[in-house]
Protein backbone atom coordinates (compact mmCIF):
# COMPACT_ATOMS: atom_id res chain seq x y z
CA UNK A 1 27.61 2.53 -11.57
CA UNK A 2 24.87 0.74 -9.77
CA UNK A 3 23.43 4.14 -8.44
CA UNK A 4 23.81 5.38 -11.62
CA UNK A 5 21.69 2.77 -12.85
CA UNK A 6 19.24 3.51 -10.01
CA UNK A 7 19.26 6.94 -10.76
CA UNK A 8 17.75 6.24 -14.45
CA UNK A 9 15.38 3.61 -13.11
CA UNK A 10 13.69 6.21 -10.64
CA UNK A 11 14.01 8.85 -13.27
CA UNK A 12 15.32 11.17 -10.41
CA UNK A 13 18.70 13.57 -11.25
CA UNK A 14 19.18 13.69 -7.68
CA UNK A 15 19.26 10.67 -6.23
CA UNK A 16 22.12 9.49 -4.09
CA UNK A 17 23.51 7.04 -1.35
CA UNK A 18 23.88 8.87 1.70
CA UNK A 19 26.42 6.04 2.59
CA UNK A 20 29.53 3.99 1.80
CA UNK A 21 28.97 0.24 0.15
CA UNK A 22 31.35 -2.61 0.14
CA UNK A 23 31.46 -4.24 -3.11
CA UNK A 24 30.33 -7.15 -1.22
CA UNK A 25 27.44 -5.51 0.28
CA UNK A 26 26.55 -3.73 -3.87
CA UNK A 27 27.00 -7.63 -5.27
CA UNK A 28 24.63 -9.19 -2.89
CA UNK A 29 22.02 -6.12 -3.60
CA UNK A 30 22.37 -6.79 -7.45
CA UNK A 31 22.19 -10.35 -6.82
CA UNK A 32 19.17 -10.25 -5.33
CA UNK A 33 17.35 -7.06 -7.38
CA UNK A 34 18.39 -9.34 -10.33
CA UNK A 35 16.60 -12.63 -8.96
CA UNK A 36 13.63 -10.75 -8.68
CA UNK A 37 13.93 -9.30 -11.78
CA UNK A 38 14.25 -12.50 -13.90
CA UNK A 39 10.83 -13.66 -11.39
CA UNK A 40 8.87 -10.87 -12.15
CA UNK A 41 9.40 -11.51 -16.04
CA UNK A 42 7.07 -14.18 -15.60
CA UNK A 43 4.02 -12.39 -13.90
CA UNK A 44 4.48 -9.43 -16.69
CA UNK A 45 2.28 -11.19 -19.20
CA UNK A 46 -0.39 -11.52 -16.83
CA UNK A 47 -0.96 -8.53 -15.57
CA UNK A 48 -3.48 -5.92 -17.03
CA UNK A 49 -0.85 -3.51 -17.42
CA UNK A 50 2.84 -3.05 -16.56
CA UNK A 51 5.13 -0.25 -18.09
CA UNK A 52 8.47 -1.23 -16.40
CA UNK A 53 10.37 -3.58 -14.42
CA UNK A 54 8.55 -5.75 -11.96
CA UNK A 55 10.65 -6.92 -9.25
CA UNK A 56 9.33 -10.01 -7.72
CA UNK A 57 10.41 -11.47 -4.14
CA UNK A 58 10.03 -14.95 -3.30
CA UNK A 59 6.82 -16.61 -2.52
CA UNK A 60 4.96 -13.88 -3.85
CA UNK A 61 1.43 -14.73 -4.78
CA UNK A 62 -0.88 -12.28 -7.34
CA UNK A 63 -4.16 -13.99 -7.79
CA UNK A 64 -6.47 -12.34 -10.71
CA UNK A 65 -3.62 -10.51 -11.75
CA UNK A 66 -5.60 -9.58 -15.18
CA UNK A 67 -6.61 -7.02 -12.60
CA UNK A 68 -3.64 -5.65 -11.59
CA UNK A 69 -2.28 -2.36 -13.50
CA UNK A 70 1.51 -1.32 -12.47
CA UNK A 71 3.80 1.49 -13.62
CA UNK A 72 7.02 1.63 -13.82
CA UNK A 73 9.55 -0.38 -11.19
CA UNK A 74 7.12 -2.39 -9.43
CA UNK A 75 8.67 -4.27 -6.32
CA UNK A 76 6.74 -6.76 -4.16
CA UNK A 77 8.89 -8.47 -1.59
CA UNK A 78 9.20 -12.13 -0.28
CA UNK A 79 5.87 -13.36 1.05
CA UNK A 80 3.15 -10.66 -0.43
CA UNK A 81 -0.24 -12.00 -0.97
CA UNK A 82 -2.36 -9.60 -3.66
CA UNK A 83 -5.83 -10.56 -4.72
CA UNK A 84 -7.22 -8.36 -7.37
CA UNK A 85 -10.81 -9.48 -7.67
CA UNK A 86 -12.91 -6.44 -7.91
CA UNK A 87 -14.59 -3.99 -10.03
CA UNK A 88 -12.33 -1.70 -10.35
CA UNK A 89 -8.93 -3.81 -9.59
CA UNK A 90 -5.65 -2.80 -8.20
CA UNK A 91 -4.04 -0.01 -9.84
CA UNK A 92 -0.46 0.47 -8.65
CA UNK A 93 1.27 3.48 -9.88
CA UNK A 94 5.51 4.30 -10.90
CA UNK A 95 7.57 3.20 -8.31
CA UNK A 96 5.55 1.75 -5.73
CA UNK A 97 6.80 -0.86 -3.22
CA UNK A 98 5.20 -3.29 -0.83
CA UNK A 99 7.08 -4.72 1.98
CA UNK A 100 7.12 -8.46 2.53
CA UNK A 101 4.37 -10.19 4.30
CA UNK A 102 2.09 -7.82 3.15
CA UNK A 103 -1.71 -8.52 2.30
CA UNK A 104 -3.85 -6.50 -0.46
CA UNK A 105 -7.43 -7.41 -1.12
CA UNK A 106 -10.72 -6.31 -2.27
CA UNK A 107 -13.13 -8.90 -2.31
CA UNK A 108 -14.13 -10.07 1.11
CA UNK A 109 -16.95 -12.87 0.41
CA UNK A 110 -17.56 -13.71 -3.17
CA UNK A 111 -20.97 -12.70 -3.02
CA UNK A 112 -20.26 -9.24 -2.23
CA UNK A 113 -17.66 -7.77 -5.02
CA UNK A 114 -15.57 -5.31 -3.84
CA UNK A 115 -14.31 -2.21 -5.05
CA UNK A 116 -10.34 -2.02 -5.46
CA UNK A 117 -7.27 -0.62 -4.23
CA UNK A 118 -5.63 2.49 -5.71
CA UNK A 119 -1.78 3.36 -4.99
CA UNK A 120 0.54 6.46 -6.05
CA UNK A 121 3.40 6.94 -7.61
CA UNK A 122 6.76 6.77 -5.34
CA UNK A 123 4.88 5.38 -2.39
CA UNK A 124 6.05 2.81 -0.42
CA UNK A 125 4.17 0.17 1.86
CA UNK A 126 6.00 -1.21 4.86
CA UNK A 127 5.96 -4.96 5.85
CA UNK A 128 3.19 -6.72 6.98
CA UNK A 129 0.26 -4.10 6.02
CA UNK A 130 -3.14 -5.70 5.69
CA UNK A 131 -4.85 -3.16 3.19
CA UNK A 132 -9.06 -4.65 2.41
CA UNK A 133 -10.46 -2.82 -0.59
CA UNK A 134 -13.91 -3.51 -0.64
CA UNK A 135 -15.54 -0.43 -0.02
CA UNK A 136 -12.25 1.33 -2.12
CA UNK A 137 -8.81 2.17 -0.69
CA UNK A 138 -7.10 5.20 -2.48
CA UNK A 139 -3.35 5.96 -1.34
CA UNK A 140 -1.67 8.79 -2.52
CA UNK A 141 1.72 9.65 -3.71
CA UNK A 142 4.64 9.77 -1.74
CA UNK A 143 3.12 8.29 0.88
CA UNK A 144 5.63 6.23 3.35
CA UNK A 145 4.08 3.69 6.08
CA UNK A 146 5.66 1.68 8.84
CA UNK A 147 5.08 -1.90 9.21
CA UNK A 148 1.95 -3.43 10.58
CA UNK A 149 -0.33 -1.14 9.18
CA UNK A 150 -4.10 -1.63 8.87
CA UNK A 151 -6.66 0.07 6.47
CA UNK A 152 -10.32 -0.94 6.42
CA UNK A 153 -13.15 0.12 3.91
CA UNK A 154 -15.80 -1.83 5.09
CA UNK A 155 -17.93 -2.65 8.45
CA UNK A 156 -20.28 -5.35 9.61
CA UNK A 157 -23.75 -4.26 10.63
CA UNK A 158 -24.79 -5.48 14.10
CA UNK A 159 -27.80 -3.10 14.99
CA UNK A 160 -30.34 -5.95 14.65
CA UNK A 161 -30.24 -8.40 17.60
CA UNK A 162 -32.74 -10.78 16.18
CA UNK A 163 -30.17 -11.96 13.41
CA UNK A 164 -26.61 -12.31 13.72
CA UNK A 165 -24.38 -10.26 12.91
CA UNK A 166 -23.09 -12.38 9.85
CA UNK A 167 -26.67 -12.00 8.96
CA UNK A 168 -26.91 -8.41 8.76
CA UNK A 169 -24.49 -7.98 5.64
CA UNK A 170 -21.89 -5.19 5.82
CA UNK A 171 -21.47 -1.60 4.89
CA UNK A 172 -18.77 -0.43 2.12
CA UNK A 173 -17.24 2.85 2.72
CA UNK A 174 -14.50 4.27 0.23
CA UNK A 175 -11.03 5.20 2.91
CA UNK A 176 -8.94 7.82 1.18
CA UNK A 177 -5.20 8.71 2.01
CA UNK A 178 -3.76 11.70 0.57
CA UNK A 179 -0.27 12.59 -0.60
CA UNK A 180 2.58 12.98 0.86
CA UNK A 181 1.65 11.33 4.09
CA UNK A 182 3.48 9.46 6.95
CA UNK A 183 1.95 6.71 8.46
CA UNK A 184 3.47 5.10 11.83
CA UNK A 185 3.84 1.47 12.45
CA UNK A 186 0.83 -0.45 13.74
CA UNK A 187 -1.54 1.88 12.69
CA UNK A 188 -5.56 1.08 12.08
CA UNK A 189 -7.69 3.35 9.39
CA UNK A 190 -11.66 2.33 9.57
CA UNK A 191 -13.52 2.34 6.61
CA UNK A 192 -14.85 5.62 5.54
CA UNK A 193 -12.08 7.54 6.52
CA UNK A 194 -10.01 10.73 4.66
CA UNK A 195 -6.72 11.67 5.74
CA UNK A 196 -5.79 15.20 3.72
CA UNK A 197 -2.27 15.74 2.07
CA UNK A 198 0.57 16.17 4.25
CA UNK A 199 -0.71 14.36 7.55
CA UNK A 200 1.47 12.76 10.17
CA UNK A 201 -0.46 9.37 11.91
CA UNK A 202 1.71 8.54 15.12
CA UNK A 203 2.17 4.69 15.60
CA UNK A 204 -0.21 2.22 17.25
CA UNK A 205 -3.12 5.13 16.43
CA UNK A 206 -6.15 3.96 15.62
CA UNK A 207 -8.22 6.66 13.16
CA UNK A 208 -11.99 6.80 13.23
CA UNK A 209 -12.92 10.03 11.33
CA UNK A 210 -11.02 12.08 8.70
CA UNK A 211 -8.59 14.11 9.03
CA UNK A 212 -7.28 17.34 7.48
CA UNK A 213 -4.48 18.24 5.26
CA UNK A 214 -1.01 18.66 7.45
CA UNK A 215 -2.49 17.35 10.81
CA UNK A 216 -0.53 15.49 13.17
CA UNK A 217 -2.56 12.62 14.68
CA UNK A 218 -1.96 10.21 17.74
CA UNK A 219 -4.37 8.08 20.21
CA UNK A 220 -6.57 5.47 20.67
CA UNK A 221 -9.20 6.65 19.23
CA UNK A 222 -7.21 9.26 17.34
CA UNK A 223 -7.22 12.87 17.50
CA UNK A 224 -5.56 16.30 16.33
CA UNK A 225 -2.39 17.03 18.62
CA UNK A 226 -1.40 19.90 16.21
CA UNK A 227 -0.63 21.46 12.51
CA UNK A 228 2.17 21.10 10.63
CA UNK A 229 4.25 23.96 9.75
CA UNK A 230 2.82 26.06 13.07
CA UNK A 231 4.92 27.14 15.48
């Protein structure tokens, strides 16, 4: 019944558990997907826009949430921190989930607005990602990260030596990540970077210029190790 229910909720024919449940392991799943259920009802109303269920872990914290646009089956897990300030806000699309300890942002110093933070549909954002939008993140769909991921859009300047570098402002840079992309635990993406569709980012790389569609990347600083789909 409960994948059933599942089923309709991701609006997917073909889902299925790959695995046996105890009904003591499906009770303590619907207790807690319940829980955060009944919590998210209360950040609904205060959200820009929300088309489905909201499922809200504990300690969760959405600051300017007038900013915050969700689609269907929204799930943010124990401990996430989302501030929405921005010109553009956070637009979160159907079936998107972020992992707990997780940080989203886009306004660094109040002076400075920032841009926003734009997620796909059926994309999922492991635990403690740190994602800054002031320059403009855009994640695609079906995207799947590890934990500990990091993803810049902006950059101090620090060419001057007269003035510090606090002094020298910063430098926005809009960091695009396409569909259907893997990204590996501990990973770092610097502002101004585009990964194309398809790409494979090993973990603990740390990615300094684009990358194209279906490319496998690893290193420190990261680099091309080969194509998907060649032999």
């Amino acid at each position: 019944m409960i994948e059933t229910i599942i089923k309709k909720l991701k609006n997917d024919p073909n889902y299925k558990w790959e695995s046996a449940y105890s009904g003591r392991d499906l009770f303590i799943v619907s207790w807690m997907r319940g829980w955060q259920a009944l919590r998210g009802l209360f950040l609904k109303p205060f959200l820009k826009h929300s088309s489905g269920f909201v499922f809200l872990g504990c300690r969760v914290k959405v600051t300017h949430a007038y900013q915050l646009s969700a689609g269907k089956n929204l799930i943010l897990d124990d401990n996430v921190s989302i501030n929405a300030l921005s010109v553009n806000g956070i637009q979160l699309g159907n079936h998107v989930s972020i992992a707990r300890d997780s940080i989203l942002f886009c306004t660094g110093i109040i002076a400075q607005k920032g841009t926003g933070i734009i997620i796909g549909d059926r994309t999922g954002i492991g635990a403690r990602a740190f994602i800054a939008g002031q320059g403009g993140v855009t994640i695609g769909t079906d995207v799947i990260t590890g934990p500990n991921i990091q993803i810049f859009s902006e950059n101090h300047n620090f060419d001057d030596t007269s003035l510090t570098i606090k002094e020298q402002g910063v430098a926005k840079q809009p960091t695009v990540i396409g569909n259907n992309c893997w990204l590996g635990a501990g990973i770092t993406i610097l502002a101004g970077v585009t990964i194309g569709d398809g790409c494979v980012i090993a973990a603990g790389s740390v990615v300094t210029k684009s990358v194209p569609p279906n490319s496998v990347v690893a290193g420190v600083p990261a680099k091309v190790i080969k194509t998907r789909g060649e032999v």
